[in-house]
C-alpha atoms as a PDB file:
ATOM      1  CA  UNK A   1      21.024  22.830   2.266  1.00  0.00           C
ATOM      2  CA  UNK A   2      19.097  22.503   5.561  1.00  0.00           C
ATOM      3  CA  UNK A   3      21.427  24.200   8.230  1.00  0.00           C
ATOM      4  CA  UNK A   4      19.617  25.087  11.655  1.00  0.00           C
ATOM      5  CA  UNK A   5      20.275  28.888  12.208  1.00  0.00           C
ATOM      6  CA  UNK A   6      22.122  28.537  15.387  1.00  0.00           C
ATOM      7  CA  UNK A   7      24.817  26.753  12.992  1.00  0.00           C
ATOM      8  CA  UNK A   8      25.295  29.201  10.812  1.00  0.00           C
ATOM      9  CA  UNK A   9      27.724  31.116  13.522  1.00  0.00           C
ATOM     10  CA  UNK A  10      29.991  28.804  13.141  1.00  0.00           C
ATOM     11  CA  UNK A  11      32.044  30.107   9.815  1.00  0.00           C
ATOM     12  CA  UNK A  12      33.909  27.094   9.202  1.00  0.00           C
ATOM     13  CA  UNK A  13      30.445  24.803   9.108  1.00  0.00           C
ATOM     14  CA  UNK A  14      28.840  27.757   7.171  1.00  0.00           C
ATOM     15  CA  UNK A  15      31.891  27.928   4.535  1.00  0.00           C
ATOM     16  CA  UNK A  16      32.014  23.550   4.372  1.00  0.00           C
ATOM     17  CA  UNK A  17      28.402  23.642   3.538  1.00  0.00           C
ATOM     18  CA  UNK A  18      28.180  26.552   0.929  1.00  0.00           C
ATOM     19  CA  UNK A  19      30.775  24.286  -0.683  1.00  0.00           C
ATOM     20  CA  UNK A  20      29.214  20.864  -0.640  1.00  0.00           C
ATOM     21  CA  UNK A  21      26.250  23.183  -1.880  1.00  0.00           C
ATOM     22  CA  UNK A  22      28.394  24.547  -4.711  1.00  0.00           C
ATOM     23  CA  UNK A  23      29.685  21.328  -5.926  1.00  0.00           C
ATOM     24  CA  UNK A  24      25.877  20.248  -6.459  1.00  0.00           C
ATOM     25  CA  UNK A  25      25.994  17.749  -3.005  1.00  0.00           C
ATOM     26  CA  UNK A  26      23.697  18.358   0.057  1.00  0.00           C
ATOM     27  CA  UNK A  27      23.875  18.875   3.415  1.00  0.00           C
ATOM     28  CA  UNK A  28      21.303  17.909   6.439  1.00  0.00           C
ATOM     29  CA  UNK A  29      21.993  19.544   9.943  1.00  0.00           C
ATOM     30  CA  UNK A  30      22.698  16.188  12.353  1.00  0.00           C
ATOM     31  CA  UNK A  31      20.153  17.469  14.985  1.00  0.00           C
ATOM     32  CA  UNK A  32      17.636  17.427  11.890  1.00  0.00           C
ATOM     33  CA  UNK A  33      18.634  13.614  10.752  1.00  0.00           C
ATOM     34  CA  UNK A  34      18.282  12.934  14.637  1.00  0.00           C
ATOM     35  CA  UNK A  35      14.862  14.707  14.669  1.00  0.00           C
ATOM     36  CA  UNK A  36      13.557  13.043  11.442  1.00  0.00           C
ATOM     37  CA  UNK A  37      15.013   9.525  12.238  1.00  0.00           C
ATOM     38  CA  UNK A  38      13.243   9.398  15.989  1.00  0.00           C
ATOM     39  CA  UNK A  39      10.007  10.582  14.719  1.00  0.00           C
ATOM     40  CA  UNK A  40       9.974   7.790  12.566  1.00  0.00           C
ATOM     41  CA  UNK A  41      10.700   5.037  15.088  1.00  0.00           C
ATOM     42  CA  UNK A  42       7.989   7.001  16.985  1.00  0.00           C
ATOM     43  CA  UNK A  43       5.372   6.477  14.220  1.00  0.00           C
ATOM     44  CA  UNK A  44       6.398   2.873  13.792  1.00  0.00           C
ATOM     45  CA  UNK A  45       5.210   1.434  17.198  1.00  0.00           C
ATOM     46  CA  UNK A  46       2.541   3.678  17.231  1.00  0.00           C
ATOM     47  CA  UNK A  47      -0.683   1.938  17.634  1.00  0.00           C
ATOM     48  CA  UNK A  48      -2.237   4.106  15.100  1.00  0.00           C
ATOM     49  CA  UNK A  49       0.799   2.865  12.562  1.00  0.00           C
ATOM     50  CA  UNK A  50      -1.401   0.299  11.433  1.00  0.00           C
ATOM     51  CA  UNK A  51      -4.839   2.533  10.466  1.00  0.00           C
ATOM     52  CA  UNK A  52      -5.287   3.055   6.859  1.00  0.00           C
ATOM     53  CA  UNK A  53      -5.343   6.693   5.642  1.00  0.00           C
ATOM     54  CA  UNK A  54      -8.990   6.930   5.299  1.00  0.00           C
ATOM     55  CA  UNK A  55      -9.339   5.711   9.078  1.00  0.00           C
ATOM     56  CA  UNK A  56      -7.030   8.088  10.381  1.00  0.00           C
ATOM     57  CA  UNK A  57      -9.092  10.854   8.638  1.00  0.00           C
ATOM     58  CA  UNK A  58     -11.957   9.196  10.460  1.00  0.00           C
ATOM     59  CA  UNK A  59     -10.334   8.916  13.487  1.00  0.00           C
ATOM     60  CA  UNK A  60      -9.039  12.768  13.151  1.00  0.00           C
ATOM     61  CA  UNK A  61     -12.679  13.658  12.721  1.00  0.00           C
ATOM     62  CA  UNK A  62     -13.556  12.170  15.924  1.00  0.00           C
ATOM     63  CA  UNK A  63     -11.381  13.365  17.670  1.00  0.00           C
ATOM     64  CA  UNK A  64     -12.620  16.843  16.698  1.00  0.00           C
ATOM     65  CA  UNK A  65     -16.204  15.859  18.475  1.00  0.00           C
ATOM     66  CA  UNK A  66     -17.815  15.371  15.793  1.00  0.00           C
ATOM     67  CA  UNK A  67     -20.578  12.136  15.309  1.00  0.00           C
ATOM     68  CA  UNK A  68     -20.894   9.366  12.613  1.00  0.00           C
ATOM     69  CA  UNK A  69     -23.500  11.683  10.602  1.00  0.00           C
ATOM     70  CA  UNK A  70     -20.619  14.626  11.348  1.00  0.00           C
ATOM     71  CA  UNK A  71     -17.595  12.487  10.117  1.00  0.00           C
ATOM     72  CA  UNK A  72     -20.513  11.575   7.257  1.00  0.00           C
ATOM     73  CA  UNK A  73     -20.777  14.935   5.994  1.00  0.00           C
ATOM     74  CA  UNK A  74     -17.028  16.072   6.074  1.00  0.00           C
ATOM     75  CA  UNK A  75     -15.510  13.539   4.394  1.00  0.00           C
ATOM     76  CA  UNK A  76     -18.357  12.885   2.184  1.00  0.00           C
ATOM     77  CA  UNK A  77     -18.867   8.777   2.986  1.00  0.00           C
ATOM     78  CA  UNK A  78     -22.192   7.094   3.693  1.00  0.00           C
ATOM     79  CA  UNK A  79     -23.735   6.200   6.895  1.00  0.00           C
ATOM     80  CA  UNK A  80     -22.505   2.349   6.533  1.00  0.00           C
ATOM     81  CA  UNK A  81     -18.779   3.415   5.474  1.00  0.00           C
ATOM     82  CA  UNK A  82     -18.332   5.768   8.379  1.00  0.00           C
ATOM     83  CA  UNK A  83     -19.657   2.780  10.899  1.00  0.00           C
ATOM     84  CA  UNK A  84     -17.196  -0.048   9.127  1.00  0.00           C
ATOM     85  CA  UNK A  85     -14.395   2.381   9.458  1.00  0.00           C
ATOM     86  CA  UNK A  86     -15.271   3.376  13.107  1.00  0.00           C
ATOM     87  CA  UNK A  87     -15.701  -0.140  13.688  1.00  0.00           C
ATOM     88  CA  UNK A  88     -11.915  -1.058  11.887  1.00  0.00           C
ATOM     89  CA  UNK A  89     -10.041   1.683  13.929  1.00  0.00           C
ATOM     90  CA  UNK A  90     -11.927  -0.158  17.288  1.00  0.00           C
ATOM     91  CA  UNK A  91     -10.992  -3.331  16.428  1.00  0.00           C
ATOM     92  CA  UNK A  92      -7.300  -2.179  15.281  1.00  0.00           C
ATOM     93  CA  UNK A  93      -6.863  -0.314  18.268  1.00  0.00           C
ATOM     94  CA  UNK A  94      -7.705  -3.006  20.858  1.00  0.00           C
ATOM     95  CA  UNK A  95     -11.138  -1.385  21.589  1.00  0.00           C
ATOM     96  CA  UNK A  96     -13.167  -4.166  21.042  1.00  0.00           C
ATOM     97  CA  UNK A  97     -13.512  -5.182  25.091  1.00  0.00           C
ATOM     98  CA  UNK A  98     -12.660  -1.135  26.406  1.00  0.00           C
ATOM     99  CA  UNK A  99     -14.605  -0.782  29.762  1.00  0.00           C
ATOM    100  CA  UNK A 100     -14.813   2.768  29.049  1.00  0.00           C
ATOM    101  CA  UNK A 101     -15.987   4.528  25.909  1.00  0.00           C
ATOM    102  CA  UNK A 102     -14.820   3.040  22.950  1.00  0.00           C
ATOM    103  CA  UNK A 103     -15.049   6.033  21.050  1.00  0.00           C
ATOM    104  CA  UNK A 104     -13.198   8.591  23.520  1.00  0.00           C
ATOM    105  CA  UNK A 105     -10.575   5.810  24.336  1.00  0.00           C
ATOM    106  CA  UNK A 106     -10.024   5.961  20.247  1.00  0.00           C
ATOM    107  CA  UNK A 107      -9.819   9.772  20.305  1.00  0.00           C
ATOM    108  CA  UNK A 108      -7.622   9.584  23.554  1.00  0.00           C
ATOM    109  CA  UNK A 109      -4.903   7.360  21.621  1.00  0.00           C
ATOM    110  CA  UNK A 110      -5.359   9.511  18.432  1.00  0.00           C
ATOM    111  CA  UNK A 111      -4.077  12.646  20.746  1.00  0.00           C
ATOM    112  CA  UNK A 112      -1.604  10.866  22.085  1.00  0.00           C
ATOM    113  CA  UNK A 113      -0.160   9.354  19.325  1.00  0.00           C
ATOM    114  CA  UNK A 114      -1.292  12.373  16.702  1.00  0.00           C
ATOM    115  CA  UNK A 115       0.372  12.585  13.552  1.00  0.00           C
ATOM    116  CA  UNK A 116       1.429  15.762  12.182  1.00  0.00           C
ATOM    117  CA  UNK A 117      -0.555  16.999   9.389  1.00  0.00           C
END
């Protein structure tokens, strides 16, 4: 049962749901569904939709400042992993050609675009 709390003053609502509950079904506030259902479409064009895992923990990295040997040392990868995955989220990103800093124009997308962890 997943019931936002400003629901629960409705009786009726609260007395449906403890029932569905009882009989063993579920129940999902709609503003949840709504919630859950836009944050995917939101994920899905994001640019950073199509990084792997690993390059999003990369890219996470960066954006907390830190450099290659940094992102080297926290997520325990070699000097020449770090660069191809720096290199990936670049290329996958459009960054290729950036006039400005490749690296802060990743980090800039990564906060805009930011999964939750």
């Amino acid at each position: 049962m997943l019931l936002l709390k400003d629901r629960l003053g409705d009786l009726e609502d609260l007395i449906r749901t403890l029932r569905e509950v009882a009989r063993g079904g579920s129940v999902i506030d709609p503003t949840v569904v709504d919630a859950l259902v836009a944050r995917r479409a939101r994920t899905a064009s994001s640019p950073l939709s199509v990084l792997t895992a690993r390059e999003l923990d990369v890219l996470r990295e960066m954006a907390q400042g830190r450099t290659n040997a940094g992102v080297e040392q926290t997520l325990h990868l070699s000097a020449s992993t770090v660069e191809k995955h720096v290199n990936s989220i670049f290329g996958k990103l459009g960054l290729a050609d950036e006039p400005v800093h490749r690296r802060v124009a990743a980090v800039l997308a990564f906060l805009r675009e930011r999964p939750t962890d």
